[in-house]
Protein backbone atom coordinates (compact mmCIF):
# COMPACT_ATOMS: atom_id res chain seq x y z
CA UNK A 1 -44.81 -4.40 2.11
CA UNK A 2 -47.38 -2.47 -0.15
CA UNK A 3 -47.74 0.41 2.26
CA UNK A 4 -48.03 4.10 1.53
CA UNK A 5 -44.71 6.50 1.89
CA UNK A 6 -44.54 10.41 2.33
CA UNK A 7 -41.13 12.10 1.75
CA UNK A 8 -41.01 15.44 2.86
CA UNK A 9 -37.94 16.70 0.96
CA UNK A 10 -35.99 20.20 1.59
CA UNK A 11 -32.84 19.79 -0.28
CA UNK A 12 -33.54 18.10 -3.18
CA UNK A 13 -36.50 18.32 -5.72
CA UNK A 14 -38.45 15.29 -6.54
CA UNK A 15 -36.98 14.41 -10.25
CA UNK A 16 -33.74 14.12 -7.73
CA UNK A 17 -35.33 12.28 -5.41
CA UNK A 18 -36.82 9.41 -7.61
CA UNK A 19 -33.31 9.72 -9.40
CA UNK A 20 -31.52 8.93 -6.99
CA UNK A 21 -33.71 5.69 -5.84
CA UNK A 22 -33.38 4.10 -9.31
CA UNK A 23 -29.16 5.09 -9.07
CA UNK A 24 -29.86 2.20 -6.61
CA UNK A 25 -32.67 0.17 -8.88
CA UNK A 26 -35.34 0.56 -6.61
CA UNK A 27 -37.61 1.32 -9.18
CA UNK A 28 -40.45 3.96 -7.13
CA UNK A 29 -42.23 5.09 -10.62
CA UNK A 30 -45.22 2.19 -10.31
CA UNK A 31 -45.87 3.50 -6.63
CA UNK A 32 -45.61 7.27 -7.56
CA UNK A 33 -48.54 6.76 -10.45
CA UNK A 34 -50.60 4.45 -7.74
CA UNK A 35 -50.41 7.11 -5.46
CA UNK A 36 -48.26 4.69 -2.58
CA UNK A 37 -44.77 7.36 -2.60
CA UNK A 38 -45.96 10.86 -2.23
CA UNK A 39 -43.26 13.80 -2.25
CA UNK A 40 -43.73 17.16 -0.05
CA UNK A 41 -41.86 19.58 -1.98
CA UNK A 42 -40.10 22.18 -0.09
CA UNK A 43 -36.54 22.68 -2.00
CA UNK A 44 -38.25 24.14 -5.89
CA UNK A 45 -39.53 27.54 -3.94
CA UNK A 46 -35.88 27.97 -4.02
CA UNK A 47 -36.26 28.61 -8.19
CA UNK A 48 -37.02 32.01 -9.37
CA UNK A 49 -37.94 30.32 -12.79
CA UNK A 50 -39.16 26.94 -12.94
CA UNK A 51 -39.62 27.12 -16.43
CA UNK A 52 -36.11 27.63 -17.48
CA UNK A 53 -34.88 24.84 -15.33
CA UNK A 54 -37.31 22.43 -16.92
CA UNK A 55 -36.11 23.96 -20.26
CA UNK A 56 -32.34 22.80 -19.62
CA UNK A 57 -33.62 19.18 -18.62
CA UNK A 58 -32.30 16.04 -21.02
CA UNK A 59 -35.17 13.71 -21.81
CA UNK A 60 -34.91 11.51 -18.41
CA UNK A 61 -35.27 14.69 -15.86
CA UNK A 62 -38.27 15.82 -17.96
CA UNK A 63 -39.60 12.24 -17.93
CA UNK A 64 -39.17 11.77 -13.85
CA UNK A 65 -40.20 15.34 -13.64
CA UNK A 66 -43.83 14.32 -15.31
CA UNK A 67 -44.14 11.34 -13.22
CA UNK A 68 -43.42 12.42 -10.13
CA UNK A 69 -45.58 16.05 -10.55
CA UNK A 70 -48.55 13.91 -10.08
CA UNK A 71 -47.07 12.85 -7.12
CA UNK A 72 -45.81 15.72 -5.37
CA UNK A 73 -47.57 18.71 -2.94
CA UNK A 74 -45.54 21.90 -3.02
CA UNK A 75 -44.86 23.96 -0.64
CA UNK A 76 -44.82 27.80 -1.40
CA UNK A 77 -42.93 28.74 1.33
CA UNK A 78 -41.20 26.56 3.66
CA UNK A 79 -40.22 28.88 6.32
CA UNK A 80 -44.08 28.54 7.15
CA UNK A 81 -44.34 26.21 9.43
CA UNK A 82 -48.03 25.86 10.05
CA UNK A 83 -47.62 25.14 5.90
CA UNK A 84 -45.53 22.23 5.90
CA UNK A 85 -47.33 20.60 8.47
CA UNK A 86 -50.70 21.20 7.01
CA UNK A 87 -48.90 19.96 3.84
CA UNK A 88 -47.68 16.87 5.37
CA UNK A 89 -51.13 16.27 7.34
CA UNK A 90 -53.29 16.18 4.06
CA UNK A 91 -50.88 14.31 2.19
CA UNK A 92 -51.37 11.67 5.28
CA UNK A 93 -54.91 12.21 5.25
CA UNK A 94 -55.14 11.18 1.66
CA UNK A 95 -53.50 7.85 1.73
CA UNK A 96 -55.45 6.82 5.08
CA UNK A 97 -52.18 6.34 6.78
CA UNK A 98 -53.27 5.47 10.36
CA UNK A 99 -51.29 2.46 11.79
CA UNK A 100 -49.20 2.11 8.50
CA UNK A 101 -46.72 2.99 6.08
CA UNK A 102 -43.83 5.74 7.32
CA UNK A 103 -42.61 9.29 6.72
CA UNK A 104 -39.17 10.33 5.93
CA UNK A 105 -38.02 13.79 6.88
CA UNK A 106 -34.97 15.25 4.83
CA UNK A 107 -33.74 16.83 6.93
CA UNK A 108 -33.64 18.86 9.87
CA UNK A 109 -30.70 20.75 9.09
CA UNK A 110 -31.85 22.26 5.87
CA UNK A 111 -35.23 22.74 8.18
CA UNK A 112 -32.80 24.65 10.69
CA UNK A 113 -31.92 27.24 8.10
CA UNK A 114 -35.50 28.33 7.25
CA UNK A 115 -36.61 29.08 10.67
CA UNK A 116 -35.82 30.07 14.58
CA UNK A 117 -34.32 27.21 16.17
CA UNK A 118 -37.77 27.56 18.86
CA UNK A 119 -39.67 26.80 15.71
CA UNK A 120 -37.57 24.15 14.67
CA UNK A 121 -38.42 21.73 18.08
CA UNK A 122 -42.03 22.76 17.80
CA UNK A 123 -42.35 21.30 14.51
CA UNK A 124 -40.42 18.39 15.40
CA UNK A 125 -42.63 18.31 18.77
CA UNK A 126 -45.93 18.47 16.61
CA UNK A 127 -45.00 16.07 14.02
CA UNK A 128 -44.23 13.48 16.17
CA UNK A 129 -47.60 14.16 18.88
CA UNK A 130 -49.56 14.24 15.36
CA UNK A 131 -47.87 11.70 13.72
CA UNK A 132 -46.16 9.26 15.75
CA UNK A 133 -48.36 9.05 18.57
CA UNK A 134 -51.91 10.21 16.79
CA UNK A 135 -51.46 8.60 13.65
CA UNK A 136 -49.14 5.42 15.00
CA UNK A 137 -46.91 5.99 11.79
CA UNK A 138 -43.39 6.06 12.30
CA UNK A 139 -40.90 9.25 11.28
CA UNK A 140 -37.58 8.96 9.58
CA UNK A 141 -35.37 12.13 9.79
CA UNK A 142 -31.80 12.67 8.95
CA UNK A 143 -29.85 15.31 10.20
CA UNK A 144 -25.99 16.57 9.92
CA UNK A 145 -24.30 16.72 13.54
CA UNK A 146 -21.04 18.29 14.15
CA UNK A 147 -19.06 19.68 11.28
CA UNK A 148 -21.72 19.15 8.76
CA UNK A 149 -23.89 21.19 10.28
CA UNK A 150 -26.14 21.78 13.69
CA UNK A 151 -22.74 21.64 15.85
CA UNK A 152 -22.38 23.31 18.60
CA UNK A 153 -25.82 24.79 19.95
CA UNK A 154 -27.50 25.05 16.73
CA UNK A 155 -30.46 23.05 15.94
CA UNK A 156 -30.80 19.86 16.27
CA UNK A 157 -27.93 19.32 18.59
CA UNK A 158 -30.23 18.00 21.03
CA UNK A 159 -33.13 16.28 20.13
CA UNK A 160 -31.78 12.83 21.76
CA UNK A 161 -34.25 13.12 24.53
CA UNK A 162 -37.00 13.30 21.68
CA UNK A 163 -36.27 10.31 19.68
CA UNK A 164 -37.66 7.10 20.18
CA UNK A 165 -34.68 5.92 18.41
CA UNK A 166 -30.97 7.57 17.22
CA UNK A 167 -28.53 5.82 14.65
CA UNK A 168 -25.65 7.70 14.61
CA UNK A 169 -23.72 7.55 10.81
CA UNK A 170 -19.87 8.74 10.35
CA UNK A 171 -16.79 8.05 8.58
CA UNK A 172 -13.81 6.74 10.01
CA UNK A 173 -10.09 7.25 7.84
CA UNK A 174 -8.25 4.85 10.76
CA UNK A 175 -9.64 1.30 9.46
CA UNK A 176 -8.10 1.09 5.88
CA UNK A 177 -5.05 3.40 4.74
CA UNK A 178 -6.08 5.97 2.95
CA UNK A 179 -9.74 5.38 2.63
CA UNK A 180 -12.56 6.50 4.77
CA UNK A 181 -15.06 3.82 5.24
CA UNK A 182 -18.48 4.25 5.93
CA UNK A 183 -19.98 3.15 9.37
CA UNK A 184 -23.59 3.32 11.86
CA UNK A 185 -24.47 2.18 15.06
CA UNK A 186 -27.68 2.36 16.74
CA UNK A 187 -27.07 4.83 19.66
CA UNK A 188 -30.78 4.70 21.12
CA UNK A 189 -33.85 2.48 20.47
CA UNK A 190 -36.99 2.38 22.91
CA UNK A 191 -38.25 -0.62 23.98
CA UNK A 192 -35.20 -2.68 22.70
CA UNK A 193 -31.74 -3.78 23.96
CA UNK A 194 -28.83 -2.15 22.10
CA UNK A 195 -25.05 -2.70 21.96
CA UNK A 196 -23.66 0.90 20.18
CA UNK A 197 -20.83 -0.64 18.06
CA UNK A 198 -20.05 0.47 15.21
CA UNK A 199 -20.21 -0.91 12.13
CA UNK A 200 -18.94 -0.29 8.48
CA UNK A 201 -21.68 -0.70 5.91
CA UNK A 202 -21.86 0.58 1.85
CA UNK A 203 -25.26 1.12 -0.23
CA UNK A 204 -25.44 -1.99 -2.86
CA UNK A 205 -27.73 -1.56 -6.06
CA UNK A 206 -31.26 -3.41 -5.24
CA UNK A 207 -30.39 -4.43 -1.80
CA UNK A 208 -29.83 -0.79 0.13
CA UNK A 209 -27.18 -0.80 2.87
CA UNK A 210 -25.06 -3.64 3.85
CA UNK A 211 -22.60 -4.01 6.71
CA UNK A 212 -19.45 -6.16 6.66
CA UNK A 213 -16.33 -6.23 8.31
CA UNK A 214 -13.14 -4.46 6.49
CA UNK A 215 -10.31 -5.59 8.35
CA UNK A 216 -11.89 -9.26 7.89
CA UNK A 217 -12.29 -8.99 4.09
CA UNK A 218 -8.28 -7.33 4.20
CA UNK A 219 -7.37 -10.49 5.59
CA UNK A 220 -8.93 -12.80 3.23
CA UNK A 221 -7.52 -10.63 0.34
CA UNK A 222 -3.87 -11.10 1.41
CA UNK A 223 -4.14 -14.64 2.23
CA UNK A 224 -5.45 -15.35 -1.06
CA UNK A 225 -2.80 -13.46 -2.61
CA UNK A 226 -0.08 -15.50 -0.42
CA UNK A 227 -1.73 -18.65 -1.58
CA UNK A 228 -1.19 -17.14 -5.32
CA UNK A 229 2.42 -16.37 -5.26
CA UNK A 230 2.84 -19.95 -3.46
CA UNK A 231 1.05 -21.94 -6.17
CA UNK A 232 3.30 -19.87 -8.64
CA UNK A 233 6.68 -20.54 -7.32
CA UNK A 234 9.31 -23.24 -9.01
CA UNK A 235 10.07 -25.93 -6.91
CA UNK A 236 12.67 -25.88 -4.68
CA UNK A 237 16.23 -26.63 -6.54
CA UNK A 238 19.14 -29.25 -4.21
CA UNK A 239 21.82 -27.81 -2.36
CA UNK A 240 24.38 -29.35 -4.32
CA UNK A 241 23.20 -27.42 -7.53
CA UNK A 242 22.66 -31.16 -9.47
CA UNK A 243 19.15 -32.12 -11.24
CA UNK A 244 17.07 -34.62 -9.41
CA UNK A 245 15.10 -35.64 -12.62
CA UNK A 246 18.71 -36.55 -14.19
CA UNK A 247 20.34 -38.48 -11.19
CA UNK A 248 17.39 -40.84 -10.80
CA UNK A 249 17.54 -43.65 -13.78
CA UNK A 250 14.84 -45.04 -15.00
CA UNK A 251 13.88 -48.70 -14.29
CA UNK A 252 15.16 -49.78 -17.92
CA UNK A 253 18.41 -48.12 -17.23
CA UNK A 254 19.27 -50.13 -13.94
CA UNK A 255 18.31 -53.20 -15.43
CA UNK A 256 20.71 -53.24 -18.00
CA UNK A 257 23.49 -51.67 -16.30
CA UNK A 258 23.36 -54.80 -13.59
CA UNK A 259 22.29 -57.78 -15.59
CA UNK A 260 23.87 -57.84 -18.74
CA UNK A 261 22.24 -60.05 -21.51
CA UNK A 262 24.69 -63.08 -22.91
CA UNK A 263 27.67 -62.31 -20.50
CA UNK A 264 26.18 -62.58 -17.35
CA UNK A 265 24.21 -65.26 -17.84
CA UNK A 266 27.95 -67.28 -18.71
CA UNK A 267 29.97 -66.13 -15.86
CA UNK A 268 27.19 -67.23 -13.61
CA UNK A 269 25.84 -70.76 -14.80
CA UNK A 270 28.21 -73.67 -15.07
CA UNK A 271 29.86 -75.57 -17.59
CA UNK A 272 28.05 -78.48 -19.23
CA UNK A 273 29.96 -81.45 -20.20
CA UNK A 274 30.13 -80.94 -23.98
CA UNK A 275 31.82 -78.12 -23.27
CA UNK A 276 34.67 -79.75 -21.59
């Protein structure tokens, strides 16, 4: 829709980042050099020396690592979090995102690691009074529940009650044999009803994610597989073991077996006088 998009990204750096949209050809260069996708970079403090790991780049990573510099705010030290957020607030400020575009948050886990878990809900707190509610710009923020991370009492186990809206993402091994198969639901979403069912989905190249139904597209497959083997079978041979092709004469056939030419037009006619 044209409208501005800060990333604020703790476990990948940016060249990953825009890699990893055009894996799925949503080409974001044109909207990093007009200034519309903006990166908050809090995963390259991580490298001791920047310069070697640019060094060791092939010619693409260098390339996306140009274009998205331009792009990108980096933060010195994460665990700061009075610096992310002022981070985050003038990258907002910039773009004159009031009432427009959104911010994406990846993610809170990583966040969990670099700070108390009391710091942790205040930023989440703060973001959302600043930026939700002050700005009207909506958040995006992924998280690992469970045994990817944040189980149990660790942060954010329970941030439910400050979401305006939870979709829940897992993988479930019982649908197909011996495959896991991707699924979401929407647990939670203010001001709108929801039904939490789950549903399998996969990421398609230029589209993003679709959902469809497995056991549905199972079905299809072995029906059109039984149609296949039907159209390829022989048809059906007669009890008795004889050929139907060979016991059925042809019309030329019966004709001359009943009606004779010459001899049965004698015995059937009767005699003229001359011949007496």
């Amino acid at each position: 829709r044209g409208e501005p998009v800060v990333l604020v990204s703790f476990q990948e750096p940016p060249s990953a980042v825009v890699q990893q949209f055009l894996t799925l050809d949503w080409n974001v260069l044109p909207y990093l050099e007009r200034g519309q996708f903006h990166i908050v970079d809090c995963f390259t403090y991580r490298l001791d020396d920047r310069d070697r790991l640019f060094e060791r780049m092939d010619e693409l990573n260098v390339y996306l690592s140009d274009v998205a510099r331009e792009a990108t705010t980096t933060v010195r030290d994460p665990s700061d979090i009075n610096e992310v957020g002022n981070k985050l607030d003038n990258a907002l400020e910039g773009r004159g995102m009031v009432d427009e575009g959104i911010v994406i948050v990846d993610s809170l886990t990583e966040l969990g690691t670099l700070v108390q878990p009391v710091q942790a809900y205040d930023f989440v707190k703060d973001v959302r009074a600043d930026v939700c509610k002050g700005r009207f710009v909506p958040v995006f923020a992924g998280a690992a529940l469970g045994g990817g991370g944040g189980g149990g009492d660790q942060f954010p186990h329970d941030l439910a009650y400050v979401m305006d809206g939870l979709v829940e993402l897992r993988l479930n091994d019982e649908i197909v044999p011996d495959a896991l198969i991707k699924q979401a639901r929407i647990r939670k979403l203010n001001g709108a009803l929801v039904v939490p069912e789950w549903r399998a989905y996969e990421y398609t190249a230029g589209t993003g994610m679709v959902t469809f139904d497995p056991k549905a597209e199972m079905a299809a497959e072995e029906e059109a597989a039984e149609e296949g083997e039907t159209a390829a079978e022989p048809p059906a041979e007669p009890a008795d073991g004889t050929d139907p092709e060979a016991e059925a004469p042809s019309s030329d056939e019966t004709a001359s077996e009943t009606t004779p030419v010459g001899d049965g037009a004698a015995a059937g006619s009767t005699p003229s006088p001359s011949d007496g």
